[in-house]
C-alpha atoms as a PDB file:
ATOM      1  CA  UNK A   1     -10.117  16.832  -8.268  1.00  0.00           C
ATOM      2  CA  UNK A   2     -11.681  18.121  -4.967  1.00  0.00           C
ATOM      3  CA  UNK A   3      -9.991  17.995  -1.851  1.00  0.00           C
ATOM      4  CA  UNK A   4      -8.823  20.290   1.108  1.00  0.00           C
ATOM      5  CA  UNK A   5      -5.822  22.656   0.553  1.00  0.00           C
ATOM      6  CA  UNK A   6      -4.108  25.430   2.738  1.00  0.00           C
ATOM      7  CA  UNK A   7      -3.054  28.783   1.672  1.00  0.00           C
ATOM      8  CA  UNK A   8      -1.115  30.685   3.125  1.00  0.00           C
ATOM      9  CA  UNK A   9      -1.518  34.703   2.837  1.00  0.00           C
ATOM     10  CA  UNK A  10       2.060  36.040   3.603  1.00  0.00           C
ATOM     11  CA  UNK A  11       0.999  39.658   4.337  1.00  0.00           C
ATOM     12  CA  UNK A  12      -0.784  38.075   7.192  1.00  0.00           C
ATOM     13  CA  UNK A  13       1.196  34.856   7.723  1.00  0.00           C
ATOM     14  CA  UNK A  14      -2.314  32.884   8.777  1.00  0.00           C
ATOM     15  CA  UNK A  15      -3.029  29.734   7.685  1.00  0.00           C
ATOM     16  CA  UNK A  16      -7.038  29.540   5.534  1.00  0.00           C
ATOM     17  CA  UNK A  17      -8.572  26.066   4.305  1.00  0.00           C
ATOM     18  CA  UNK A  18     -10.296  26.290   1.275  1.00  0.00           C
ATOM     19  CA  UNK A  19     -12.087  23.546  -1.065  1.00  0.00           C
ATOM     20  CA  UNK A  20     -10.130  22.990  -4.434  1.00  0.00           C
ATOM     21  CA  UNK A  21     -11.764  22.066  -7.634  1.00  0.00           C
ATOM     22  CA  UNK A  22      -9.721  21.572 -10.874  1.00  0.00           C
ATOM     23  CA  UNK A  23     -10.814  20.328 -14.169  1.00  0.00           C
ATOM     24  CA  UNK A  24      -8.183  19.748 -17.615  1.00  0.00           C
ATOM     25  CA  UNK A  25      -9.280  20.892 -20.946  1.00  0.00           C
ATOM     26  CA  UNK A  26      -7.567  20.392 -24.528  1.00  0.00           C
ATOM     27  CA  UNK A  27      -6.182  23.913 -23.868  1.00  0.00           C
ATOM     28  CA  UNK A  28      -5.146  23.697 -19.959  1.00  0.00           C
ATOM     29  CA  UNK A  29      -6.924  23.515 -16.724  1.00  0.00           C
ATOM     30  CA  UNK A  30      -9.565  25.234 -14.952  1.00  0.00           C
ATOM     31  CA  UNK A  31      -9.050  25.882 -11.291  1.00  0.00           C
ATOM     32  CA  UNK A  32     -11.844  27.252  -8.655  1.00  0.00           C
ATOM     33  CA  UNK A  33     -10.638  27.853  -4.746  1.00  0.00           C
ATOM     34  CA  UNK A  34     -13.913  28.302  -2.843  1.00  0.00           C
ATOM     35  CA  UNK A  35     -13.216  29.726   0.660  1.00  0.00           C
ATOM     36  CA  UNK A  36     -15.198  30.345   3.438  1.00  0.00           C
ATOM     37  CA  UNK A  37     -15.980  34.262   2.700  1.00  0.00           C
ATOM     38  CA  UNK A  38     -17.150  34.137  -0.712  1.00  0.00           C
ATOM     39  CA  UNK A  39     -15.991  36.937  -2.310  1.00  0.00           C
ATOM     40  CA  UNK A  40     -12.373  35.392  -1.524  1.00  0.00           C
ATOM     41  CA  UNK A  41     -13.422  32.778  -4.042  1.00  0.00           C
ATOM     42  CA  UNK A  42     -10.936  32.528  -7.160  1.00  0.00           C
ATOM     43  CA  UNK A  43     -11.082  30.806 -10.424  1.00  0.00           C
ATOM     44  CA  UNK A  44      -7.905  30.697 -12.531  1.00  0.00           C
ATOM     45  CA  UNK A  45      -7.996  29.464 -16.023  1.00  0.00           C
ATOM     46  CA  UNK A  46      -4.292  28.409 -17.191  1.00  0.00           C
ATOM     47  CA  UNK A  47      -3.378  27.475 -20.449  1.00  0.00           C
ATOM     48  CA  UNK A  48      -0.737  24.588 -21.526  1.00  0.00           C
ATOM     49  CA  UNK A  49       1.483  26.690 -23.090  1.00  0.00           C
ATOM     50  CA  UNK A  50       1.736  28.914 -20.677  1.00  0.00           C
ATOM     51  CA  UNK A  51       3.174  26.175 -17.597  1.00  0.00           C
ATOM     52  CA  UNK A  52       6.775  26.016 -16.557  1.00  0.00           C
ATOM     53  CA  UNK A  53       6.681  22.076 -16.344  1.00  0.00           C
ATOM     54  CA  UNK A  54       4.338  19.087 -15.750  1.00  0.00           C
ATOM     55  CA  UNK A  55       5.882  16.154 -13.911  1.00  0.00           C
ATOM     56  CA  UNK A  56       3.916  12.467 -14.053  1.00  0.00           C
ATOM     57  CA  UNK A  57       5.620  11.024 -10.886  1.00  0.00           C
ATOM     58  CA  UNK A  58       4.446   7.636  -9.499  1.00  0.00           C
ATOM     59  CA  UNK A  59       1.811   8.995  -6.862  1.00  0.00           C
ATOM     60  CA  UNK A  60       1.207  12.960  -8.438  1.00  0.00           C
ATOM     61  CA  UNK A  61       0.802  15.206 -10.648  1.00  0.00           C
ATOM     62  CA  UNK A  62       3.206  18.424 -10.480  1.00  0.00           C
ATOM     63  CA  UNK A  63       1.752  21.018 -12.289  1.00  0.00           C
ATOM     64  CA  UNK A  64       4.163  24.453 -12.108  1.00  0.00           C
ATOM     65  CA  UNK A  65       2.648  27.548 -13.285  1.00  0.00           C
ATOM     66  CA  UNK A  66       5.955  29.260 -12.454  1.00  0.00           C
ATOM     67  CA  UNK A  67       9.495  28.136 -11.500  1.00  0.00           C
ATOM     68  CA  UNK A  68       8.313  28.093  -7.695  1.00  0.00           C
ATOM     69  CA  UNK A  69       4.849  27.659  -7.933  1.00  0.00           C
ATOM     70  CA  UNK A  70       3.239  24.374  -7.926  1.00  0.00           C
ATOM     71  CA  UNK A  71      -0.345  22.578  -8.054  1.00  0.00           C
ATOM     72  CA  UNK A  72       0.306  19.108  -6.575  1.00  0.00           C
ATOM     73  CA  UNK A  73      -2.434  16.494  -7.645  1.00  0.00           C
ATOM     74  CA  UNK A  74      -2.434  13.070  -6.362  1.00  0.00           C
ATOM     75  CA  UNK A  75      -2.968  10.069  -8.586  1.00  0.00           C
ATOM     76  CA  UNK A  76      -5.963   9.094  -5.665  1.00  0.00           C
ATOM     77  CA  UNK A  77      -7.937  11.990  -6.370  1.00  0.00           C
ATOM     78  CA  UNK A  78      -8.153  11.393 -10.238  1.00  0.00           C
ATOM     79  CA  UNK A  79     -11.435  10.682 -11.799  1.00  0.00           C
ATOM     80  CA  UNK A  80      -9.898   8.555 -14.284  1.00  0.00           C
ATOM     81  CA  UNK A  81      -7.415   5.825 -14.030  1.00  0.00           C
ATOM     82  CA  UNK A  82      -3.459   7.600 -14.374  1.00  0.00           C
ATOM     83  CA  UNK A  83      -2.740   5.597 -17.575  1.00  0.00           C
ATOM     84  CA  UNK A  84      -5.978   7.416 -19.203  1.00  0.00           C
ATOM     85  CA  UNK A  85      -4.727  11.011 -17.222  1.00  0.00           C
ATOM     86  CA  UNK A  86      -0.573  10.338 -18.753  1.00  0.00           C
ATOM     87  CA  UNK A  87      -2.261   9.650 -22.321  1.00  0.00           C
ATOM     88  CA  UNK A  88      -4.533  13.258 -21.883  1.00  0.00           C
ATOM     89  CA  UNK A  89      -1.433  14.735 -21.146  1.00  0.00           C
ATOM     90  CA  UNK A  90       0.715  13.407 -23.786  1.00  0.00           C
ATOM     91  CA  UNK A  91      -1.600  14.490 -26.304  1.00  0.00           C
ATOM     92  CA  UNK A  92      -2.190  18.286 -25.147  1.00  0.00           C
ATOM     93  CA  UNK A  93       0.943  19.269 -22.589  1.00  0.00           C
ATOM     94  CA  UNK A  94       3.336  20.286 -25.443  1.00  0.00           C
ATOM     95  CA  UNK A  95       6.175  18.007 -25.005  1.00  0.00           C
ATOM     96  CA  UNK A  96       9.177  19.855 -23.972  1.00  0.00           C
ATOM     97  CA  UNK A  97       7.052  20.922 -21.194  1.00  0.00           C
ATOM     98  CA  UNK A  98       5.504  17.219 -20.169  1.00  0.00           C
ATOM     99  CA  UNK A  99       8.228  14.984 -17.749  1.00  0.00           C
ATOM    100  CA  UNK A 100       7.290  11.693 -17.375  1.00  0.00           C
ATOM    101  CA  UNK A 101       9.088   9.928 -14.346  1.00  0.00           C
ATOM    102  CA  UNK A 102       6.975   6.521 -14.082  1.00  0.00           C
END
């Protein structure tokens, strides 16, 4: 998934664009934040087991690492067609953690 995302650092309540790149795994998801100063760059590896909830809604993906924390993924920026992406997910999200809403 690439696309455009904001985040937002509290301590100094601006607003900084950076370029999003996520890829799933059989044991959870890499994700890589590439900003425009380099050494802001982050990549975050986070496991299956270790996610709040995953919700398969009609046009997303809601991925929460925590309670309040969410990675939103939209079904347009998928590299595979959602019915492929909802049977990857069956298979690895363990499933009192997997919602299915479609």
């Amino acid at each position: 998934v690439n696309n455009n995302v904001k985040k937002i650092c509290k301590s100094k309540a601006k607003v900084v664009r950076a370029k999003q790149h996520m890829r799933f795994g059989k044991n959870g998801l890499m994700l890589d934040l590439y900003f425009q100063n380099e050494e802001e760059n982050e990549h975050d590896e986070i496991f299956f087991d270790e996610l709040e909830k995953v919700y398969f809604a009609k046009d997303a993906i809601y991925i929460y690492i925590e309670k309040r924390s969410v990675i939103v993924v939209p079904k347009r920026n998928l590299k595979v067609a959602p019915i492929e992406a909802r049977a990857f997910l069956t298979k690895f999200v363990p499933a009192h953690k997997l919602v299915v809403c479609v």
